[in-house]
C-alpha atoms as a PDB file:
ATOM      1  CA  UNK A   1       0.000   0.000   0.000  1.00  0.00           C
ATOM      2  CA  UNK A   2       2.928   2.749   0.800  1.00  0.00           C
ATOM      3  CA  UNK A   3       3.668   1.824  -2.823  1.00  0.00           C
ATOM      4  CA  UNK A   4       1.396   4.018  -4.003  1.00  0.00           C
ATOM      5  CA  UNK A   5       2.813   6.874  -2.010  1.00  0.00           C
ATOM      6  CA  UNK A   6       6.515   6.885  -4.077  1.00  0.00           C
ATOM      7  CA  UNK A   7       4.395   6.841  -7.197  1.00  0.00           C
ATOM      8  CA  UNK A   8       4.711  10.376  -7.152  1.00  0.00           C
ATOM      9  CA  UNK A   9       2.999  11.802 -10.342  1.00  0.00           C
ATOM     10  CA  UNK A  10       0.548   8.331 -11.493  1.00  0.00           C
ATOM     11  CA  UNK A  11      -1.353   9.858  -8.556  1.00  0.00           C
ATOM     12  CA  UNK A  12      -1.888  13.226  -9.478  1.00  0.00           C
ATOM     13  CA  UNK A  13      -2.692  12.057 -13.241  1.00  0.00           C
ATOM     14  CA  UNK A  14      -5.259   9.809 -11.708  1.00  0.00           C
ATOM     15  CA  UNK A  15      -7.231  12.471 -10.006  1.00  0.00           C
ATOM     16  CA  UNK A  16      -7.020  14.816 -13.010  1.00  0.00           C
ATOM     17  CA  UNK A  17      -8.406  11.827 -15.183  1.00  0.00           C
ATOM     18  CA  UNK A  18     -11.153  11.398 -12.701  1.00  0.00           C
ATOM     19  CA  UNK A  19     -11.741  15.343 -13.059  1.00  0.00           C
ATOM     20  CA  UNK A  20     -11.680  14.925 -16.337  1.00  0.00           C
ATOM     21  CA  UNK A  21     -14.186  12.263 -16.440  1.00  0.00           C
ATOM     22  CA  UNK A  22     -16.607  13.816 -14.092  1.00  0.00           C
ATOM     23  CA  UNK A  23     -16.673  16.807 -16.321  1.00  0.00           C
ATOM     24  CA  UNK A  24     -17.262  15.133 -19.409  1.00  0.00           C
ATOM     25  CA  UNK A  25     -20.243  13.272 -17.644  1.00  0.00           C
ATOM     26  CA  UNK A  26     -21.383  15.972 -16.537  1.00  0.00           C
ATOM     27  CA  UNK A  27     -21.049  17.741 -20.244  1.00  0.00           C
ATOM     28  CA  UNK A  28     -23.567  14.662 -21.531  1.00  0.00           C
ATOM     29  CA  UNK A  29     -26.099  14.608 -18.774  1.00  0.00           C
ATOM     30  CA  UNK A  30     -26.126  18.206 -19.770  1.00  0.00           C
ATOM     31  CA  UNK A  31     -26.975  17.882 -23.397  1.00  0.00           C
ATOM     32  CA  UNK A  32     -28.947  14.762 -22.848  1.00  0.00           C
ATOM     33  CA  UNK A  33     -31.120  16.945 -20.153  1.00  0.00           C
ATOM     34  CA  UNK A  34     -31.487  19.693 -22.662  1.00  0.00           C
ATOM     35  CA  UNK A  35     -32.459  17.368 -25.756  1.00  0.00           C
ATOM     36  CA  UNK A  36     -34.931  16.003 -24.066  1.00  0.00           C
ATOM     37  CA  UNK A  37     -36.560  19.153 -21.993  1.00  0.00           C
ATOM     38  CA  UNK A  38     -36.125  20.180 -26.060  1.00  0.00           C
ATOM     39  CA  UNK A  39     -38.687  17.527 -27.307  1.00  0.00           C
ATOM     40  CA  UNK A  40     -40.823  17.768 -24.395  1.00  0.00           C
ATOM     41  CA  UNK A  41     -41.657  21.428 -25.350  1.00  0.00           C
ATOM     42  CA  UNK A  42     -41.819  20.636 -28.685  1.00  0.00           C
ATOM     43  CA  UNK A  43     -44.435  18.124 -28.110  1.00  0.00           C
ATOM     44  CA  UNK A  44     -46.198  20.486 -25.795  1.00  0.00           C
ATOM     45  CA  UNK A  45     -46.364  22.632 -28.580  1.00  0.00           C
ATOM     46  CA  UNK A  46     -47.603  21.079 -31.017  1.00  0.00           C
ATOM     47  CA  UNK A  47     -50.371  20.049 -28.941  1.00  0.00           C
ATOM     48  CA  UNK A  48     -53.842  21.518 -30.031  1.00  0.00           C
ATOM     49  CA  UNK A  49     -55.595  21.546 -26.910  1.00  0.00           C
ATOM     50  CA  UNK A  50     -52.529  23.262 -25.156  1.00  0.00           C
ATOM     51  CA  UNK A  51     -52.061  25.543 -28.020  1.00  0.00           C
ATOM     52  CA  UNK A  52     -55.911  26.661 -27.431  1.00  0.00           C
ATOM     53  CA  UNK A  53     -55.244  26.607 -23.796  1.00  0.00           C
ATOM     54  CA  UNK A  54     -52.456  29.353 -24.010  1.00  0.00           C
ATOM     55  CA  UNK A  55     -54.426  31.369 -26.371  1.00  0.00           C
ATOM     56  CA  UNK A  56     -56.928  31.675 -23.823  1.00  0.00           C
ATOM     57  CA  UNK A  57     -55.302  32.593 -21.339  1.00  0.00           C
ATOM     58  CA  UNK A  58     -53.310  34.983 -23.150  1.00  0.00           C
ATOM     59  CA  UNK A  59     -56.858  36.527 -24.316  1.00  0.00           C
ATOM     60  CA  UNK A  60     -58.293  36.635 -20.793  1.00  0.00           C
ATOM     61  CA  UNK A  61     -54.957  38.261 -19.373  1.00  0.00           C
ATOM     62  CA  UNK A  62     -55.421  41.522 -22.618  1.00  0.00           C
ATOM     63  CA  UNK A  63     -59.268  41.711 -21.695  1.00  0.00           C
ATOM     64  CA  UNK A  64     -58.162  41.752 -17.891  1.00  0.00           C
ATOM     65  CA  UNK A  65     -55.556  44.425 -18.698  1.00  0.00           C
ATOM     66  CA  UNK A  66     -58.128  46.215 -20.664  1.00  0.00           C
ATOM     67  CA  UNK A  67     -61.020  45.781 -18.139  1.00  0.00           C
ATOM     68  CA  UNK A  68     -58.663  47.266 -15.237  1.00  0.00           C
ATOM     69  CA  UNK A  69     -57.446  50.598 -17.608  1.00  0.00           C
ATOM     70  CA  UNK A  70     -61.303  50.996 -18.475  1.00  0.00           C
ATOM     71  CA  UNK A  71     -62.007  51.057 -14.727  1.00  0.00           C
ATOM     72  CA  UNK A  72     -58.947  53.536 -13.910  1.00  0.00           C
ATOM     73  CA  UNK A  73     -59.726  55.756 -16.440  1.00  0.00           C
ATOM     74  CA  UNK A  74     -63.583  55.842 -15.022  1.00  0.00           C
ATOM     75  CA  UNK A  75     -61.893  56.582 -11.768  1.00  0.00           C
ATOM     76  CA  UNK A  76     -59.608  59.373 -13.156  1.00  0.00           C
ATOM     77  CA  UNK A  77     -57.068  57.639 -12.184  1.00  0.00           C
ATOM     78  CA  UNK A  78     -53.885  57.210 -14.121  1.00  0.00           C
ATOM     79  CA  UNK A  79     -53.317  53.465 -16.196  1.00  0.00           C
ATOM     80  CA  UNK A  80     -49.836  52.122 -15.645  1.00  0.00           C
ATOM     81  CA  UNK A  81     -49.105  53.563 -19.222  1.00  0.00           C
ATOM     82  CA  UNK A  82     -49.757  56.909 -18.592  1.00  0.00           C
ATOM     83  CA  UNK A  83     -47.686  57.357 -15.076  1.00  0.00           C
ATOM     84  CA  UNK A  84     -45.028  55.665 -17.111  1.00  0.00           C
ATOM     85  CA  UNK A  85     -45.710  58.195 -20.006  1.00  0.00           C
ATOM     86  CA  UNK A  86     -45.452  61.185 -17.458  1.00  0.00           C
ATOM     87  CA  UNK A  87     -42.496  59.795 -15.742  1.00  0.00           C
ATOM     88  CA  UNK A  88     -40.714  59.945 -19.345  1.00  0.00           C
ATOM     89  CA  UNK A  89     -41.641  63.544 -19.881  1.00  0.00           C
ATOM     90  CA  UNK A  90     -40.659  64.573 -16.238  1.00  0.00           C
ATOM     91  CA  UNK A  91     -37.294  63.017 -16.599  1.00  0.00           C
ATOM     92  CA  UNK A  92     -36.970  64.604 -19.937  1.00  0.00           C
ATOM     93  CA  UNK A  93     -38.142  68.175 -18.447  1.00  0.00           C
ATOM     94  CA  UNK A  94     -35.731  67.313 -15.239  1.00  0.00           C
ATOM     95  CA  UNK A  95     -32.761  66.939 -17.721  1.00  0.00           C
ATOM     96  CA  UNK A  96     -33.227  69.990 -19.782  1.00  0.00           C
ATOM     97  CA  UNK A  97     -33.682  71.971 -16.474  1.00  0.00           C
ATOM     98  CA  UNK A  98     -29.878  71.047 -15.758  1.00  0.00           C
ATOM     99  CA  UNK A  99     -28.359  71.746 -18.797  1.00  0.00           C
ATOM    100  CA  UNK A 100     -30.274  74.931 -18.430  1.00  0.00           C
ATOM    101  CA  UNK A 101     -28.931  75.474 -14.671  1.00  0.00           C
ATOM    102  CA  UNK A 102     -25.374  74.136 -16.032  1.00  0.00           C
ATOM    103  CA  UNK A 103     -25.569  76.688 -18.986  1.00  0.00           C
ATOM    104  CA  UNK A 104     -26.984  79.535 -16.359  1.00  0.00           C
ATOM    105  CA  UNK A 105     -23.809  78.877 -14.059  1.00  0.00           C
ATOM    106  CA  UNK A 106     -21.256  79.310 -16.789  1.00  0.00           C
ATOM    107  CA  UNK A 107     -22.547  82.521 -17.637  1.00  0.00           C
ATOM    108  CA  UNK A 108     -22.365  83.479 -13.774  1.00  0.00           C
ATOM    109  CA  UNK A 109     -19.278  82.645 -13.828  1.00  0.00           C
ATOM    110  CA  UNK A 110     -17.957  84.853 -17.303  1.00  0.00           C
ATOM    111  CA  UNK A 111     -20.032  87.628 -16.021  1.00  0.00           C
ATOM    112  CA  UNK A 112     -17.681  87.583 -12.863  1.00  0.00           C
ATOM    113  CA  UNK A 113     -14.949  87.196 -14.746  1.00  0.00           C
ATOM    114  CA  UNK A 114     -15.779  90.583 -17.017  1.00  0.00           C
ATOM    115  CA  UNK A 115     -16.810  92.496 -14.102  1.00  0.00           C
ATOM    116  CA  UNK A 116     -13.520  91.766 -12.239  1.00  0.00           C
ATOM    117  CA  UNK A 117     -11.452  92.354 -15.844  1.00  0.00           C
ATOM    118  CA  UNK A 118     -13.424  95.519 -15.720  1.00  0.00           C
ATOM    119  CA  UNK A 119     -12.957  96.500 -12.210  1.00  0.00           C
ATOM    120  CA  UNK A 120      -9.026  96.286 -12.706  1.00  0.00           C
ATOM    121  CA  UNK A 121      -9.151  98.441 -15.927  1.00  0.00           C
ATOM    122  CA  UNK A 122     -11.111 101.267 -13.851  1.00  0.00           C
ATOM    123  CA  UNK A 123      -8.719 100.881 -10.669  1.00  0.00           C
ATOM    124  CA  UNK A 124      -5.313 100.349 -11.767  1.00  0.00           C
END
């Protein structure tokens, strides 16, 4: 048995091989995993009564969504949409109010500059 211990590098190959291995396994459980959940959807798919299933509920869901913007708008209260609308158009106004504050500063700051050039000219 302390044979195996003066081996020296045998042992070191042997693990790598077994990482090796292991990795590779695990490479076609991987692709065996995916094929199949692959053909399982496909199959779902093609199936009528799920197809007509989906459609459904993706029907009720819109008529739902429409139902509930209906029922805000009766309200006066803002849909999703339109607080999402406004929020665009006050980030938008929020943005061109600091390029107008940035653009307001810079002429601060040359109008000091000419007053003190013209302060020195008047008191040399």
């Amino acid at each position: 048995m302390l044979s195996h211990a003066s081996d020296g590098g045998s042992a070191g190959a042997n693990v790598a091989s077994m990482s090796e291995d292991g990795e590779s396994l695990r490479g076609r459980i991987s692709a065996r995993g995916s094929d199949a959940l692959g053909e399982v959807a496909e199959t779902l798919l093609e199936n009528p009564i799920l197809s007509q299933v989906l459609q459904a509920a993706f029907g009720a869901r819109d008529a739902a969504s429409q139902a509930r913007d209906r029922t805000m708008r009766n309200l006066h209260v803002p849909t999703e949409a339109e607080v999402q609308r406004l929020e665009r158009r006050l980030r938008a106004t929020s943005e061109r109010l600091e390029a107008v504050e940035d653009r307001l500063d810079q002429l601060a700051t040359q109008l000091a500059e000419m007053r003190r050039a013209l302060e020195a000219r008047q008191h040399p």
